[in-house]
C-alpha atoms as a PDB file:
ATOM      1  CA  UNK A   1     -47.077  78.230  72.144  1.00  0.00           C
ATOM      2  CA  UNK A   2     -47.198  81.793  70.791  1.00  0.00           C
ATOM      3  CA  UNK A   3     -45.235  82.266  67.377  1.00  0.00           C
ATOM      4  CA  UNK A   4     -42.422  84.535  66.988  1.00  0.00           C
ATOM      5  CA  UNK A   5     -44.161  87.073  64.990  1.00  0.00           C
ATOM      6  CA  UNK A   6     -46.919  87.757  68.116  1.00  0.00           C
ATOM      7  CA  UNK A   7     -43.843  87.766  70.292  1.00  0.00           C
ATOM      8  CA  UNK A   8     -42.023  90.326  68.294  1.00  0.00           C
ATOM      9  CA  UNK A   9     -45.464  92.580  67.794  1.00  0.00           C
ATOM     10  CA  UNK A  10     -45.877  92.900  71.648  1.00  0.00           C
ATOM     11  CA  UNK A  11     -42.398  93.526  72.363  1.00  0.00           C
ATOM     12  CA  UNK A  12     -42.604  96.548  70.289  1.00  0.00           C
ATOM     13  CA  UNK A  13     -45.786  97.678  71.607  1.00  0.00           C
ATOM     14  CA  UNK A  14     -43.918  97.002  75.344  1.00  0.00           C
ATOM     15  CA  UNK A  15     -41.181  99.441  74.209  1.00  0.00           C
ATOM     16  CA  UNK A  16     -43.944 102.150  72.625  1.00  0.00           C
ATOM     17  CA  UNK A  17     -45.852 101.910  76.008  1.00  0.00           C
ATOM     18  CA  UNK A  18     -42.331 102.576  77.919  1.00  0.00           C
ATOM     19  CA  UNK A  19     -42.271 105.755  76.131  1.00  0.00           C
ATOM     20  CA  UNK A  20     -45.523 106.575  76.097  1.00  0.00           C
ATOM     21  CA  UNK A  21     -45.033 106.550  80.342  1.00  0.00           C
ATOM     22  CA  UNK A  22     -41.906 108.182  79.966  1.00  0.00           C
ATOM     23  CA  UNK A  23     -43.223 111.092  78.007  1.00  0.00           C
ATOM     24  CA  UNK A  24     -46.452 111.491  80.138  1.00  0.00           C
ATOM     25  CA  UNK A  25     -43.609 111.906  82.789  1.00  0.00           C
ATOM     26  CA  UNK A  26     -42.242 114.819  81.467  1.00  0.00           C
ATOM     27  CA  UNK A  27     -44.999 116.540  80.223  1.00  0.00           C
ATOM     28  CA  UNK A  28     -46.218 115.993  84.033  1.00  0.00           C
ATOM     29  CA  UNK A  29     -42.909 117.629  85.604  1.00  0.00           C
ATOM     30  CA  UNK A  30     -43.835 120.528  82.944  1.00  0.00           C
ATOM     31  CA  UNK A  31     -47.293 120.963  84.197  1.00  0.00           C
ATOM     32  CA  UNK A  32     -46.554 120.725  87.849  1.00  0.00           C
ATOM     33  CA  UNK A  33     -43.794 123.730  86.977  1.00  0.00           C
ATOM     34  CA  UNK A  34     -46.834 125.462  85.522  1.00  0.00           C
ATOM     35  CA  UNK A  35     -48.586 124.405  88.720  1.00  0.00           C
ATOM     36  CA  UNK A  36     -46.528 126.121  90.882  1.00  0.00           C
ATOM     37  CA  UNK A  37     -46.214 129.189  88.975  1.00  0.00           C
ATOM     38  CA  UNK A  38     -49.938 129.481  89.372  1.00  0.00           C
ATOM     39  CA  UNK A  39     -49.946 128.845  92.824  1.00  0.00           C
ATOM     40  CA  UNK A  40     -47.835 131.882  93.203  1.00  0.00           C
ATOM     41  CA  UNK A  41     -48.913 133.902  91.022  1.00  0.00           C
ATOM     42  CA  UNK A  42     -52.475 133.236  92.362  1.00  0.00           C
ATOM     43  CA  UNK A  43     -53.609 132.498  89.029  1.00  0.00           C
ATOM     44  CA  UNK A  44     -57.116 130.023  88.272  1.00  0.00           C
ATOM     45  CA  UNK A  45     -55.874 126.348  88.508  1.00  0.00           C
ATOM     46  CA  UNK A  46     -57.708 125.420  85.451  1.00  0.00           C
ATOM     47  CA  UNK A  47     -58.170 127.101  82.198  1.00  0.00           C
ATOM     48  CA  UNK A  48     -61.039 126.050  80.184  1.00  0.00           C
ATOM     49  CA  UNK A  49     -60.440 127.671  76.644  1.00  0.00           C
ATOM     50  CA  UNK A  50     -56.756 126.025  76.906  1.00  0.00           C
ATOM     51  CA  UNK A  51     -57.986 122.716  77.637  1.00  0.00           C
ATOM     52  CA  UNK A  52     -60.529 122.976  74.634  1.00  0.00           C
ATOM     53  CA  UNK A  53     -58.169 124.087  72.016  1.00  0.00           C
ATOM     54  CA  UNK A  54     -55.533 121.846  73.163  1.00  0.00           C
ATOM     55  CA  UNK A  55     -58.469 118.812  72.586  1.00  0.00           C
ATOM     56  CA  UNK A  56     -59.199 120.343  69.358  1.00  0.00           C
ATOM     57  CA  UNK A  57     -55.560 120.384  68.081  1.00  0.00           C
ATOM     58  CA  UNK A  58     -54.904 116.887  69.464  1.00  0.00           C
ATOM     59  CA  UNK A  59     -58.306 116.184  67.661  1.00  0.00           C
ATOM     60  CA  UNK A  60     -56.915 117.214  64.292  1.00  0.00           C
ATOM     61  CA  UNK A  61     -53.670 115.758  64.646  1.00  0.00           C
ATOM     62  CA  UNK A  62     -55.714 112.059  65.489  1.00  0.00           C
ATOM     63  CA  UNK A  63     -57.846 112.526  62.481  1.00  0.00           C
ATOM     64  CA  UNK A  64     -54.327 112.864  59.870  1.00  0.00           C
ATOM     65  CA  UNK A  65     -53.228 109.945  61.945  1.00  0.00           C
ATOM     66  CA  UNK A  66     -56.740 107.663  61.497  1.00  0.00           C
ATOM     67  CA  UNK A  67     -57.056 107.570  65.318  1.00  0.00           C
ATOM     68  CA  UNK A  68     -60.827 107.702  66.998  1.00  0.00           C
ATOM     69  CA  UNK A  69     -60.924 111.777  68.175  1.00  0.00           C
ATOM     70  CA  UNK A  70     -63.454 110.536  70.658  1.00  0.00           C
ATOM     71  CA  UNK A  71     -60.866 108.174  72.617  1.00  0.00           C
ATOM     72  CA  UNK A  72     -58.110 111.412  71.948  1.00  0.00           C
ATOM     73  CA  UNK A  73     -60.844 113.694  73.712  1.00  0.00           C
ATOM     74  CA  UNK A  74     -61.149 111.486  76.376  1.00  0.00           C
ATOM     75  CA  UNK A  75     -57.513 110.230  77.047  1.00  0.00           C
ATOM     76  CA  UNK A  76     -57.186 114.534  77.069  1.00  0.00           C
ATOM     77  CA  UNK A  77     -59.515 115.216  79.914  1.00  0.00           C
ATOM     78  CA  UNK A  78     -58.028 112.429  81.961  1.00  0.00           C
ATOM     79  CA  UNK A  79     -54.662 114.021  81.238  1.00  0.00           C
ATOM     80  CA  UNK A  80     -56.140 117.256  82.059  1.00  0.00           C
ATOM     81  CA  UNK A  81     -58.442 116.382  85.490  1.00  0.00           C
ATOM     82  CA  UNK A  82     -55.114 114.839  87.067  1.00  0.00           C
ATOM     83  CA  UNK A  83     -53.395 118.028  86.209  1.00  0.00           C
ATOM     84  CA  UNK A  84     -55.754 120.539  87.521  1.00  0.00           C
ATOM     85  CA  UNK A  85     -56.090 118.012  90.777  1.00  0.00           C
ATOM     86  CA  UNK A  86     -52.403 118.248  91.135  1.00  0.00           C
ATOM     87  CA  UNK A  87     -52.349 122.477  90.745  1.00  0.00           C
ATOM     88  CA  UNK A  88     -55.393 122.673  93.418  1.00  0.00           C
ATOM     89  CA  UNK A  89     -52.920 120.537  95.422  1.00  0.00           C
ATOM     90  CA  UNK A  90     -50.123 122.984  94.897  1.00  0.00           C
ATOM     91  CA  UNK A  91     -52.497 125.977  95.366  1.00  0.00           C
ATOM     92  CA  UNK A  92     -53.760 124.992  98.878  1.00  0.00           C
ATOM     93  CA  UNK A  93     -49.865 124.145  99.799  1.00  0.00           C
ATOM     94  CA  UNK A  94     -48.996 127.523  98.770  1.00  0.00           C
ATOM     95  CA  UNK A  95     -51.702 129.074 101.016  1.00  0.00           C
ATOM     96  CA  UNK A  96     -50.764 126.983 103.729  1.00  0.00           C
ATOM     97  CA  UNK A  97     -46.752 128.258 103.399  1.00  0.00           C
ATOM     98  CA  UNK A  98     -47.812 132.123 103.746  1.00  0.00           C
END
């Protein structure tokens, strides 16, 4: 039988992973706005010197908080290939509608 304490520990990492979802969510609906705004705009669906500075930054901020900058690099690009996926998506739509 699993003690209270373990019980209690992975309830609150349950919670911190239901807002960890929850926030990818948002930041998501804000990149699919920036998605379409590309799309119509006709603007490059993916913009390298963003992507590294953002990595950087999120780099620095997981070094202050004793987290490995290689796993922050890589959870980053994952972010980052789903989101340029998803504005290629919206580009071709937007081609399609004109």
């Amino acid at each position: 039988m699993k003690s209270n304490k373990l019980l209690n520990l992975r309830e609150k990492l349950d919670a911190i992973d239901a807002k960890l979802i929850n926030l990818l969510s948002k930041r998501f609906a804000i990149t699919r706005q920036i998605g379409e705004y590309k799309a119509k705009n006709n603007l490059p669906e993916q913009d390298i010197n963003r992507e590294q500075e953002k990595i950087e930054q999120m780099q620095a901020l997981a070094k202050k908080l004793e987290i490995n900058k290689s796993f922050i690099a890589k959870l980053y690009r994952l972010i980052f290939d789903q989101v340029v996926s998803e504005h290629k998506s919206l580009k071709i739509t937007s081609l399609k509608v004109k």
